[in-house]
PDB file of N, CA and C in Angstrom:
ATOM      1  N   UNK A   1      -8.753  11.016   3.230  1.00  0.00           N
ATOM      2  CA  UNK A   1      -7.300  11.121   3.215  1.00  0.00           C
ATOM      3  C   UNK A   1      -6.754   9.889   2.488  1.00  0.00           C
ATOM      4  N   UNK A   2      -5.849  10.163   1.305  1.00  0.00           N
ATOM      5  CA  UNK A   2      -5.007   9.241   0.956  1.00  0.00           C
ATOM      6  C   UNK A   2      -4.262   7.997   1.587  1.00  0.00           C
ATOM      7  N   UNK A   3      -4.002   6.715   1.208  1.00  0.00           N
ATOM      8  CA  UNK A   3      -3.231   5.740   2.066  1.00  0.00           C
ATOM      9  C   UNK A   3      -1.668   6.964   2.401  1.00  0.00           C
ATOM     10  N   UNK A   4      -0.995   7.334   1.281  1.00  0.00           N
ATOM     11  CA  UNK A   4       0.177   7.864   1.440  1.00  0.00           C
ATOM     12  C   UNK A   4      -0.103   8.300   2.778  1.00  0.00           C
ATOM     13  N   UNK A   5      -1.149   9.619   2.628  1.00  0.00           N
ATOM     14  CA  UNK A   5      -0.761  11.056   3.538  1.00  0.00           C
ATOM     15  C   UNK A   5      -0.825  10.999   4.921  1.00  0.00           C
ATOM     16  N   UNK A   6      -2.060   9.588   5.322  1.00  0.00           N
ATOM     17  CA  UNK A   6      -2.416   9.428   6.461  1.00  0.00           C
ATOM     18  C   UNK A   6      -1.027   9.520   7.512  1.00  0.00           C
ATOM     19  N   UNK A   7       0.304   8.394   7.332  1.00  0.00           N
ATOM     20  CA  UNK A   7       0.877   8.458   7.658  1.00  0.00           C
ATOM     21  C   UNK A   7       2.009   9.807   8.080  1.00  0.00           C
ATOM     22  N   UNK A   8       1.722  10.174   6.987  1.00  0.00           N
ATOM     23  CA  UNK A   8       2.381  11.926   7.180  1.00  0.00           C
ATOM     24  C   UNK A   8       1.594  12.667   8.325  1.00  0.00           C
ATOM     25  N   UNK A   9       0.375  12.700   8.003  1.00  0.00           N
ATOM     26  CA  UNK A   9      -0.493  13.373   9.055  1.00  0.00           C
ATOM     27  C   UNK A   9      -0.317  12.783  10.307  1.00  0.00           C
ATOM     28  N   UNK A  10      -0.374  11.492  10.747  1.00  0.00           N
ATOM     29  CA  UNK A  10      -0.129  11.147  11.967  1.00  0.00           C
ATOM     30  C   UNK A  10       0.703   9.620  12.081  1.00  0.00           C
ATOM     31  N   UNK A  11       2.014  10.475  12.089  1.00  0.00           N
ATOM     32  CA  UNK A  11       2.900   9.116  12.235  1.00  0.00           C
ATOM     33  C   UNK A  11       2.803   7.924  12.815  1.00  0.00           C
ATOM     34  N   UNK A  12       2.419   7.978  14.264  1.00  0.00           N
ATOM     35  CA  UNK A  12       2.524   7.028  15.643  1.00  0.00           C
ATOM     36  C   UNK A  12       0.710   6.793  15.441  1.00  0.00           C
ATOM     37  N   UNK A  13       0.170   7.299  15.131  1.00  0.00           N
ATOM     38  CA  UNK A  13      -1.751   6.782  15.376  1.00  0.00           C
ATOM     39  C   UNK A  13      -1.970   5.454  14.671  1.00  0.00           C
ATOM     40  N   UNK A  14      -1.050   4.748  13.861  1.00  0.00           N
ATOM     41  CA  UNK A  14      -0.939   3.504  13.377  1.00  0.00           C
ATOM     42  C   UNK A  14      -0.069   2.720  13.935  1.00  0.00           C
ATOM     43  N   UNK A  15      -0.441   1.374  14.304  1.00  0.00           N
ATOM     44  CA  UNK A  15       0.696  -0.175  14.966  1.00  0.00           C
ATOM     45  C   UNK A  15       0.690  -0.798  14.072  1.00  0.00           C
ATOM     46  N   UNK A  16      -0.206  -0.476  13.029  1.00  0.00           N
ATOM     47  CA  UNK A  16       0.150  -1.535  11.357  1.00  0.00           C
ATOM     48  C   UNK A  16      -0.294  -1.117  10.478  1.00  0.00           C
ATOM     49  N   UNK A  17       0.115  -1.679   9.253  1.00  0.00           N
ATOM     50  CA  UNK A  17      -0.209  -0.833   8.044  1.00  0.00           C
ATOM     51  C   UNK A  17      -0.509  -2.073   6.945  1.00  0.00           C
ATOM     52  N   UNK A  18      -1.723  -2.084   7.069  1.00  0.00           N
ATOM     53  CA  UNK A  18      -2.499  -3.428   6.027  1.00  0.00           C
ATOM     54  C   UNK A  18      -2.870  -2.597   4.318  1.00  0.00           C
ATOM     55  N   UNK A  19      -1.816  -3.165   3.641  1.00  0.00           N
ATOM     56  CA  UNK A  19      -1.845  -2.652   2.133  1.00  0.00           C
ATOM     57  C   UNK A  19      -1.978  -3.879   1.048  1.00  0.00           C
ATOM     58  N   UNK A  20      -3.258  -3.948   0.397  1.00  0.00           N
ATOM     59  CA  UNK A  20      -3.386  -4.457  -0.705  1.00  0.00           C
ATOM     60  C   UNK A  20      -2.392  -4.483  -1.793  1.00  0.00           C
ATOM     61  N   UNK A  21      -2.393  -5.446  -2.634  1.00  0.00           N
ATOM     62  CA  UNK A  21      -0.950  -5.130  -3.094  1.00  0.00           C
ATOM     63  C   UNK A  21      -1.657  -4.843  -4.971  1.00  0.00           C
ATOM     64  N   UNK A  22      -2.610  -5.073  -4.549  1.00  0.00           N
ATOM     65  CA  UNK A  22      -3.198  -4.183  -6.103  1.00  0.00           C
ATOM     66  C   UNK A  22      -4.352  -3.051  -6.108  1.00  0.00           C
ATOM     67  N   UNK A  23      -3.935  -1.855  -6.390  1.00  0.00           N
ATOM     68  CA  UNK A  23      -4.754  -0.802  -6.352  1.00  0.00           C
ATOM     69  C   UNK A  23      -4.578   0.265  -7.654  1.00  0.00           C
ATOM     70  N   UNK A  24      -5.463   0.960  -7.826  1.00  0.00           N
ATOM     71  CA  UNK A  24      -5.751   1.729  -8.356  1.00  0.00           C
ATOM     72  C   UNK A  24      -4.752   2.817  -8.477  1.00  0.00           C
ATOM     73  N   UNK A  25      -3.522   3.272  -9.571  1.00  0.00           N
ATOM     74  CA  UNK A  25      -2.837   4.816  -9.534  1.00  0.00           C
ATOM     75  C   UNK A  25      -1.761   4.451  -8.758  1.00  0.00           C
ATOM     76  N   UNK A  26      -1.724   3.720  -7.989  1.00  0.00           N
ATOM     77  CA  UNK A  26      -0.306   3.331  -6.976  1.00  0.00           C
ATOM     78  C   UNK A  26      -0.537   2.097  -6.477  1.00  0.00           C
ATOM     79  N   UNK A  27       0.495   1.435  -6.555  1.00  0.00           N
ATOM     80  CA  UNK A  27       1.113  -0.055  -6.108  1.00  0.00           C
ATOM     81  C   UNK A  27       1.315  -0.425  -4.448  1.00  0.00           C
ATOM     82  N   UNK A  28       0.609  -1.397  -3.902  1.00  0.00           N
ATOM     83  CA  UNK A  28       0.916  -1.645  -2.925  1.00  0.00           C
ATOM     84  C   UNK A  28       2.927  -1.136  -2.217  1.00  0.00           C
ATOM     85  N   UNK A  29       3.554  -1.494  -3.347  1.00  0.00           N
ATOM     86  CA  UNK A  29       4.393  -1.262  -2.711  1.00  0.00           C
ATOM     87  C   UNK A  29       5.016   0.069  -2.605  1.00  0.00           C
ATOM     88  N   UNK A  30       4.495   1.058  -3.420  1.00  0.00           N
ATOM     89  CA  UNK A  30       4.573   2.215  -3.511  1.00  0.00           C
ATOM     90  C   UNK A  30       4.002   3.034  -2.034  1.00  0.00           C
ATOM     91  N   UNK A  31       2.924   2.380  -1.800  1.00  0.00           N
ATOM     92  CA  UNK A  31       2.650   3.038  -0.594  1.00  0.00           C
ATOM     93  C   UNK A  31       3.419   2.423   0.185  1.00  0.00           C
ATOM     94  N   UNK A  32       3.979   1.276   0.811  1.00  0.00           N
ATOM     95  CA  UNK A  32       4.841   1.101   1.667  1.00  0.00           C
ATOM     96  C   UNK A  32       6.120   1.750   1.631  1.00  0.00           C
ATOM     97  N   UNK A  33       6.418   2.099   0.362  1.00  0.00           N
ATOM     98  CA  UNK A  33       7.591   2.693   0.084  1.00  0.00           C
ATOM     99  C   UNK A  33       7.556   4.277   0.850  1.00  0.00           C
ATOM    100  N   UNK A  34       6.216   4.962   0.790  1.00  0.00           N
ATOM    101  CA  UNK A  34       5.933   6.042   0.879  1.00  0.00           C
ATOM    102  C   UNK A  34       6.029   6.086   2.436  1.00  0.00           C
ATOM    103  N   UNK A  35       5.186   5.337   3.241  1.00  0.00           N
ATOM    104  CA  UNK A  35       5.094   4.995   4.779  1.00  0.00           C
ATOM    105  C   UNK A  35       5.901   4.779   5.436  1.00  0.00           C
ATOM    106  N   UNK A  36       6.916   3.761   5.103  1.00  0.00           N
ATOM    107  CA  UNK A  36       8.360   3.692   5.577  1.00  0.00           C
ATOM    108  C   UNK A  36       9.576   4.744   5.664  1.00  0.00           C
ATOM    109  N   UNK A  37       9.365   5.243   4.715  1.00  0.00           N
ATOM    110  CA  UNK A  37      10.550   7.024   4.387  1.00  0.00           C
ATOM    111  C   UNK A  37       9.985   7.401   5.710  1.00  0.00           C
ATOM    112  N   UNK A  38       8.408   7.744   5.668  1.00  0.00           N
ATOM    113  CA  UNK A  38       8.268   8.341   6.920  1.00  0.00           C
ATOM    114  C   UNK A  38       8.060   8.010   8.582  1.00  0.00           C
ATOM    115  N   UNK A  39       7.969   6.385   8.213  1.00  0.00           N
ATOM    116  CA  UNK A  39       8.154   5.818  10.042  1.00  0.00           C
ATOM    117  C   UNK A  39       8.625   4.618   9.705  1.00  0.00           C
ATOM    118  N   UNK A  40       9.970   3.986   9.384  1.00  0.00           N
ATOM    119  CA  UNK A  40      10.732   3.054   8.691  1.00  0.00           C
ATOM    120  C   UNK A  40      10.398   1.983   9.867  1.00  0.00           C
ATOM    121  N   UNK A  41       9.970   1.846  11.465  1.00  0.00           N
ATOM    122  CA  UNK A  41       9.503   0.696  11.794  1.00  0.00           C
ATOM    123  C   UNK A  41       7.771   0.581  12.056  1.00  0.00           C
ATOM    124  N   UNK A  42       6.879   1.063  11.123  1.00  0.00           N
ATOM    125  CA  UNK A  42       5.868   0.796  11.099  1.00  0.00           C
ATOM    126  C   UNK A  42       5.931  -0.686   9.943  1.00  0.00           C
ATOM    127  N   UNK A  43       5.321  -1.530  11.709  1.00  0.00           N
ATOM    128  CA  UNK A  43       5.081  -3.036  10.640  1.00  0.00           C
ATOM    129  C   UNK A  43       4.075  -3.012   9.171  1.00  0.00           C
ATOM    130  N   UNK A  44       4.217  -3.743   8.462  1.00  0.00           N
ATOM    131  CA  UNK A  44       3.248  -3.952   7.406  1.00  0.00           C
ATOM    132  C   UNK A  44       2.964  -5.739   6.937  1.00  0.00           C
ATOM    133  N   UNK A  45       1.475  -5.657   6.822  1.00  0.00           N
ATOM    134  CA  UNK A  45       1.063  -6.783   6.162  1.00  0.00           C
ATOM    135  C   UNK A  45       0.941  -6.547   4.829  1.00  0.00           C
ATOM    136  N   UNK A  46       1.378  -7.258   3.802  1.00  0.00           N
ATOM    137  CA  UNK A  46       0.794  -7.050   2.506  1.00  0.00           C
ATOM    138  C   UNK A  46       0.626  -8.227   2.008  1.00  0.00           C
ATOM    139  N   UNK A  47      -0.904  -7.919   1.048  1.00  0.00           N
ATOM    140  CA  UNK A  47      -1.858  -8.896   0.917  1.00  0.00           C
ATOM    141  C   UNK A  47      -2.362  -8.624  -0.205  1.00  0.00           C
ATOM    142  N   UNK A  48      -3.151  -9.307  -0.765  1.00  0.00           N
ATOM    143  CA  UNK A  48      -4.198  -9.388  -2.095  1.00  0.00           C
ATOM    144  C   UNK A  48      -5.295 -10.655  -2.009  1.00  0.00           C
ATOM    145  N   UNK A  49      -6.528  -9.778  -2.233  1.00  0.00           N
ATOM    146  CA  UNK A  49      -7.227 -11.001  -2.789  1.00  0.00           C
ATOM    147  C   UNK A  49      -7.671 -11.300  -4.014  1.00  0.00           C
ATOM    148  N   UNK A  50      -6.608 -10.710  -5.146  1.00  0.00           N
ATOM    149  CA  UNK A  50      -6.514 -10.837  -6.597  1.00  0.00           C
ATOM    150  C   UNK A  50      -5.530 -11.809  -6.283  1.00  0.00           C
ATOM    151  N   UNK A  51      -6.462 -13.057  -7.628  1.00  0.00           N
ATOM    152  CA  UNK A  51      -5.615 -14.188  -8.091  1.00  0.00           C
ATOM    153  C   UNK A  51      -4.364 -13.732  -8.687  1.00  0.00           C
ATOM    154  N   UNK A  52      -3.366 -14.978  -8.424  1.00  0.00           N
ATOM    155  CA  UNK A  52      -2.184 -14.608  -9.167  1.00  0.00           C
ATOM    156  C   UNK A  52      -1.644 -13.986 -10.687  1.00  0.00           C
ATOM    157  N   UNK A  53      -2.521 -14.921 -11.167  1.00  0.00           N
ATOM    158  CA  UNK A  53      -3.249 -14.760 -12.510  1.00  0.00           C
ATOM    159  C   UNK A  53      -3.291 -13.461 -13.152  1.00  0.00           C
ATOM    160  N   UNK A  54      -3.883 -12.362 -11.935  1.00  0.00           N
ATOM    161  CA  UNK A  54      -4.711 -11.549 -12.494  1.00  0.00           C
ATOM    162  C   UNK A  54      -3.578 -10.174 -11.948  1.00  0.00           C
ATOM    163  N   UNK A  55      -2.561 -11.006 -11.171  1.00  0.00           N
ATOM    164  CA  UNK A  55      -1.221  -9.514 -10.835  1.00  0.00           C
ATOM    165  C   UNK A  55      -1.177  -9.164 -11.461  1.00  0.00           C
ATOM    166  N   UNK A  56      -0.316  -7.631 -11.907  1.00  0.00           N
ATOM    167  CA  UNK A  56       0.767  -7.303 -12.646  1.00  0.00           C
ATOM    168  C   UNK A  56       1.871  -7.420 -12.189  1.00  0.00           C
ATOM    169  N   UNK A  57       2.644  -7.212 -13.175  1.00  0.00           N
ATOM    170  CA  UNK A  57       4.037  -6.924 -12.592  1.00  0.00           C
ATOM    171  C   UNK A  57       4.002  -5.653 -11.542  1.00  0.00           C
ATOM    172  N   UNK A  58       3.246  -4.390 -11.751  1.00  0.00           N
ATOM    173  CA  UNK A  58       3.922  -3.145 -11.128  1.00  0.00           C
ATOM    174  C   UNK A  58       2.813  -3.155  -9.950  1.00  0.00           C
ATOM    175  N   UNK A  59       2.029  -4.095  -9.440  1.00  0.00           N
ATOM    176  CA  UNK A  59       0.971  -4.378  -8.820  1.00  0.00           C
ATOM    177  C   UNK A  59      -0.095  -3.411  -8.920  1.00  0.00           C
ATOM    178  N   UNK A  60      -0.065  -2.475 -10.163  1.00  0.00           N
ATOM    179  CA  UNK A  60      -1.673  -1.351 -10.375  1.00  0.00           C
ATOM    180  C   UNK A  60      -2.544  -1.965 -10.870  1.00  0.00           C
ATOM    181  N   UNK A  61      -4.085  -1.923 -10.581  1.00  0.00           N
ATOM    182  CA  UNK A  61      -4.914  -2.589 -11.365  1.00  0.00           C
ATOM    183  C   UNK A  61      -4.972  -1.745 -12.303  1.00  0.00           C
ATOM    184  N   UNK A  62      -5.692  -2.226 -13.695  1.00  0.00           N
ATOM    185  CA  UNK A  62      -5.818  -1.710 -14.515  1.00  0.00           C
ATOM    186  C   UNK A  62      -7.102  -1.347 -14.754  1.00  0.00           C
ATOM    187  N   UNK A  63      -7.634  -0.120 -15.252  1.00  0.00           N
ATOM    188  CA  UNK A  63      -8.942   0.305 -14.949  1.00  0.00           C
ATOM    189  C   UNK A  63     -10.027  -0.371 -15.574  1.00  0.00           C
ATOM    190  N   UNK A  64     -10.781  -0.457 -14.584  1.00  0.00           N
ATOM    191  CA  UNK A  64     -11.910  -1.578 -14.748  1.00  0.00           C
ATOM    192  C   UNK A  64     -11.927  -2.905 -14.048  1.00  0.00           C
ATOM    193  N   UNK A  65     -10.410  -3.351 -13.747  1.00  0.00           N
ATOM    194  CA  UNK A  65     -10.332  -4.774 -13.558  1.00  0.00           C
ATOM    195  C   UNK A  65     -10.039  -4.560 -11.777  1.00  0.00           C
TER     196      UNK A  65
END
């Protein structure tokens, strides 16, 4: 199951929502964006252990990297 859908599928089965803030096809904050529409007080940590360096702006990695 997708980061998005999980939350769709089961709203309340999560107390936090730990999202990388660089991924693959969608942006850390995209999925928070997505999670929140659907349970607007599910806490979130967001994190990376990509150097600063190596962000983007839209936080997607770019394939390969």
């Amino acid at each position: 199951m997708t980061a998005p859908a999980r939350p769709r599928a089961e709203p309340e089965a999560h107390a936090l929502l730990p999202v990388d803030f660089r991924m693959r096809g969608m942006s850390g904050t995209e999925v928070i964006s997505a999670a929140k529409a659907i349970r607007p007080s599910l806490p979130v940590i967001f994190m990376s252990a990509t150097s600063p360096a190596r962000l983007t702006a839209g936080g997607r990695s770019s394939p390969g990297g």
